[in-house]
C-alpha atoms as a PDB file:
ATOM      1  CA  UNK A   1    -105.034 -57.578  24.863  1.00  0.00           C
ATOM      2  CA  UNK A   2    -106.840 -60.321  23.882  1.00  0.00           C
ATOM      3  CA  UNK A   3    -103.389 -62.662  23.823  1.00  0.00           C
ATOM      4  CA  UNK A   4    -102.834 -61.284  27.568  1.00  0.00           C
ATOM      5  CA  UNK A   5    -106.110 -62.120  28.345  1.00  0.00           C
ATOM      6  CA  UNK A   6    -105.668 -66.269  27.134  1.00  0.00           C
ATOM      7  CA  UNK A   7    -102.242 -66.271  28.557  1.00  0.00           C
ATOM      8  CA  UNK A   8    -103.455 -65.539  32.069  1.00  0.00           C
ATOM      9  CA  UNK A   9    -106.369 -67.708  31.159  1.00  0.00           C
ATOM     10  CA  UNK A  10    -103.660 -70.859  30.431  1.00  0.00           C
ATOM     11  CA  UNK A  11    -101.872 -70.222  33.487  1.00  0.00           C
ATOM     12  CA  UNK A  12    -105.236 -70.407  35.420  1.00  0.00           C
ATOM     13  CA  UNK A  13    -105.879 -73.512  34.055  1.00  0.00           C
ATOM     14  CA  UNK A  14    -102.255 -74.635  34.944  1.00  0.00           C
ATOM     15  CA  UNK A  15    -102.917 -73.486  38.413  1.00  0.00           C
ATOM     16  CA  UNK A  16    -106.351 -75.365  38.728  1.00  0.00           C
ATOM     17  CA  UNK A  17    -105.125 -78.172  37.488  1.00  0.00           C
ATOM     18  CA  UNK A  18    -102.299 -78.187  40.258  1.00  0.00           C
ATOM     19  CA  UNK A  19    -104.665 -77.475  43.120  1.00  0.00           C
ATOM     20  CA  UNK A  20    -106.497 -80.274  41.964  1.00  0.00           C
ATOM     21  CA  UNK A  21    -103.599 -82.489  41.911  1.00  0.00           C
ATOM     22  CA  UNK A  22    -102.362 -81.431  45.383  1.00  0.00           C
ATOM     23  CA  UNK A  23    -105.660 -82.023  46.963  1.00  0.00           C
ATOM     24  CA  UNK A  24    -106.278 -85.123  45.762  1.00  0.00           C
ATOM     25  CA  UNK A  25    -102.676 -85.799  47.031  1.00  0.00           C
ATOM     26  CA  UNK A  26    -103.760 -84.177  50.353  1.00  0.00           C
ATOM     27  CA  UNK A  27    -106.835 -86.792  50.648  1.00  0.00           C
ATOM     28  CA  UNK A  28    -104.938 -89.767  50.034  1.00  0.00           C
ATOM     29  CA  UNK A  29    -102.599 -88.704  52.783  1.00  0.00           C
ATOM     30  CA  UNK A  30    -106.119 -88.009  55.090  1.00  0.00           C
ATOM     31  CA  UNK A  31    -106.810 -91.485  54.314  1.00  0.00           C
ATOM     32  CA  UNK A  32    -103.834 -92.841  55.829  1.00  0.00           C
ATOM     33  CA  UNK A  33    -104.321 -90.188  58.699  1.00  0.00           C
ATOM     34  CA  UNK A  34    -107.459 -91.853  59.189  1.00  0.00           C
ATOM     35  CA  UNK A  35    -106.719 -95.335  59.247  1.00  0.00           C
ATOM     36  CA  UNK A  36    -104.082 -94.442  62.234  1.00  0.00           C
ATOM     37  CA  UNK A  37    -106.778 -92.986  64.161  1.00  0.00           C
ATOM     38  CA  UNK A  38    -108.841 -96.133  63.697  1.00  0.00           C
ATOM     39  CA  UNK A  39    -105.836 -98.542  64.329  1.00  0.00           C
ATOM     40  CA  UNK A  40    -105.513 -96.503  67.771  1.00  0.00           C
ATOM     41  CA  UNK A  41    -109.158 -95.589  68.534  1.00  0.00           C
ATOM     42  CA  UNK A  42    -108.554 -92.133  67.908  1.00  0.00           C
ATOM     43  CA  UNK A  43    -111.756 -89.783  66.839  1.00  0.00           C
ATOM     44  CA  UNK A  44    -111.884 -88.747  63.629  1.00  0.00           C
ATOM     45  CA  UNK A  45    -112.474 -84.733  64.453  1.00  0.00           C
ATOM     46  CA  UNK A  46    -109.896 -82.719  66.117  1.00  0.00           C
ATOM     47  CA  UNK A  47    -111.455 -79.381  66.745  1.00  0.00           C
ATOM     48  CA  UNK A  48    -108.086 -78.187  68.249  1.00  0.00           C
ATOM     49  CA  UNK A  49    -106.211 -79.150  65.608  1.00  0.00           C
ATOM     50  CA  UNK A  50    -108.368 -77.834  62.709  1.00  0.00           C
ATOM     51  CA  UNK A  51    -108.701 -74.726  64.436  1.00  0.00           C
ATOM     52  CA  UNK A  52    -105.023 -74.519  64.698  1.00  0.00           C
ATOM     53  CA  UNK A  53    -104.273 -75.174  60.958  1.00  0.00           C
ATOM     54  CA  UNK A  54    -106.847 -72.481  60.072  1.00  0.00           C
ATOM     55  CA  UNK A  55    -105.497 -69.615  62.094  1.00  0.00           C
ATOM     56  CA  UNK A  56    -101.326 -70.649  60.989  1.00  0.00           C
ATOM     57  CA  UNK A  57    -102.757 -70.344  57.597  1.00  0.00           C
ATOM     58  CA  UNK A  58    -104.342 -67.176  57.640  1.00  0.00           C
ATOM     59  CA  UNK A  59    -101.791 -65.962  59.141  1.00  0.00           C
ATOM     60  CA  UNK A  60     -99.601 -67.224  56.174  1.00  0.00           C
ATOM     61  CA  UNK A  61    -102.312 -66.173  53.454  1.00  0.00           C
ATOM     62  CA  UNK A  62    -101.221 -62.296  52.901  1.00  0.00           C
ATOM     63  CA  UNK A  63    -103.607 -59.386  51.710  1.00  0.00           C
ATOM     64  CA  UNK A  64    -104.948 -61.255  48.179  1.00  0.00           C
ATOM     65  CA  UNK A  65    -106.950 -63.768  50.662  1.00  0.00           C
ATOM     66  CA  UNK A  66    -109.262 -63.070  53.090  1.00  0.00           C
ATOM     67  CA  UNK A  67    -109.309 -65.046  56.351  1.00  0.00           C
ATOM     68  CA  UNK A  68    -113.093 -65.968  55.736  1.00  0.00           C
ATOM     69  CA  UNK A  69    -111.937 -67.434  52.358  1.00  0.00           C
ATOM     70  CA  UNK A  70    -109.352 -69.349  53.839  1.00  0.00           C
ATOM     71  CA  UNK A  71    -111.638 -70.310  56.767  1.00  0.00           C
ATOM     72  CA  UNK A  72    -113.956 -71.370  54.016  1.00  0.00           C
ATOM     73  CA  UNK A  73    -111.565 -73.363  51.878  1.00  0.00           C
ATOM     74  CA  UNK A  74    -110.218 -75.269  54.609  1.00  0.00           C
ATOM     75  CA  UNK A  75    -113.267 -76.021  56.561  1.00  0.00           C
ATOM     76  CA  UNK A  76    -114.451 -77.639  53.154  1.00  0.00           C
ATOM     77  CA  UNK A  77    -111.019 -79.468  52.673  1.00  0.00           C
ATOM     78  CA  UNK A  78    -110.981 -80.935  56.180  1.00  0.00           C
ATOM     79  CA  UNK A  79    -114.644 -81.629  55.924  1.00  0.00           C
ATOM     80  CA  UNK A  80    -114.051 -83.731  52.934  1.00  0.00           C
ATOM     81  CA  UNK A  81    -110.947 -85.422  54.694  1.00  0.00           C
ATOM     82  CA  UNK A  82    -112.814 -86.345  57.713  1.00  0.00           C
ATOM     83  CA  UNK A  83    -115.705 -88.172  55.612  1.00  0.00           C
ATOM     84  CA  UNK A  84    -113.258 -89.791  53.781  1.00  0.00           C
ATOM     85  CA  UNK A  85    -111.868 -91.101  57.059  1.00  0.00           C
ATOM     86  CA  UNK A  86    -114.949 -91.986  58.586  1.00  0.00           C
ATOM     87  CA  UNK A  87    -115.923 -94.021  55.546  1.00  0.00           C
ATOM     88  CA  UNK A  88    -112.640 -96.079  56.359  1.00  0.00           C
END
């Protein structure tokens, strides 16, 4: 048990480690978002769009995530990207 318990325990970590890796991929790609939007004097926010992304993805997410986690999650994500823009 205890061997099933640290094997799910190293994949975990695996996982983390790769959401970590794709966000930080995600922001650099905000980044470059954001400096088009500046180039063309575009705002920042795009309330249509974010509320677009979060609906396709709950609709993607299955029964193991709620839509008010994934609501969460992304709200955070996208709040991040956009202050990473404006600091551009």
């Amino acid at each position: 048990m205890n061997n099933d318990l640290a094997t799910l325990r190293k994949k975990i970590d695996h996982i983390d480690a790769e959401i970590l890796a794709l966000l930080q991929e995600r922001m650099q790609h905000s980044i470059r978002v954001g400096n088009i939007k500046k180039e063309n004097e575009l705002l920042v926010f795009d309330e249509v769009r974010e509320k677009e992304l979060i609906q396709k993805l709950q609709k993607k997410a299955g029964k193991n995530l709620s839509p008010e986690l994934i609501e969460a999650v992304w709200s955070t994500i996208m709040a991040e990207s956009r202050h990473l823009q404006e600091a551009r």
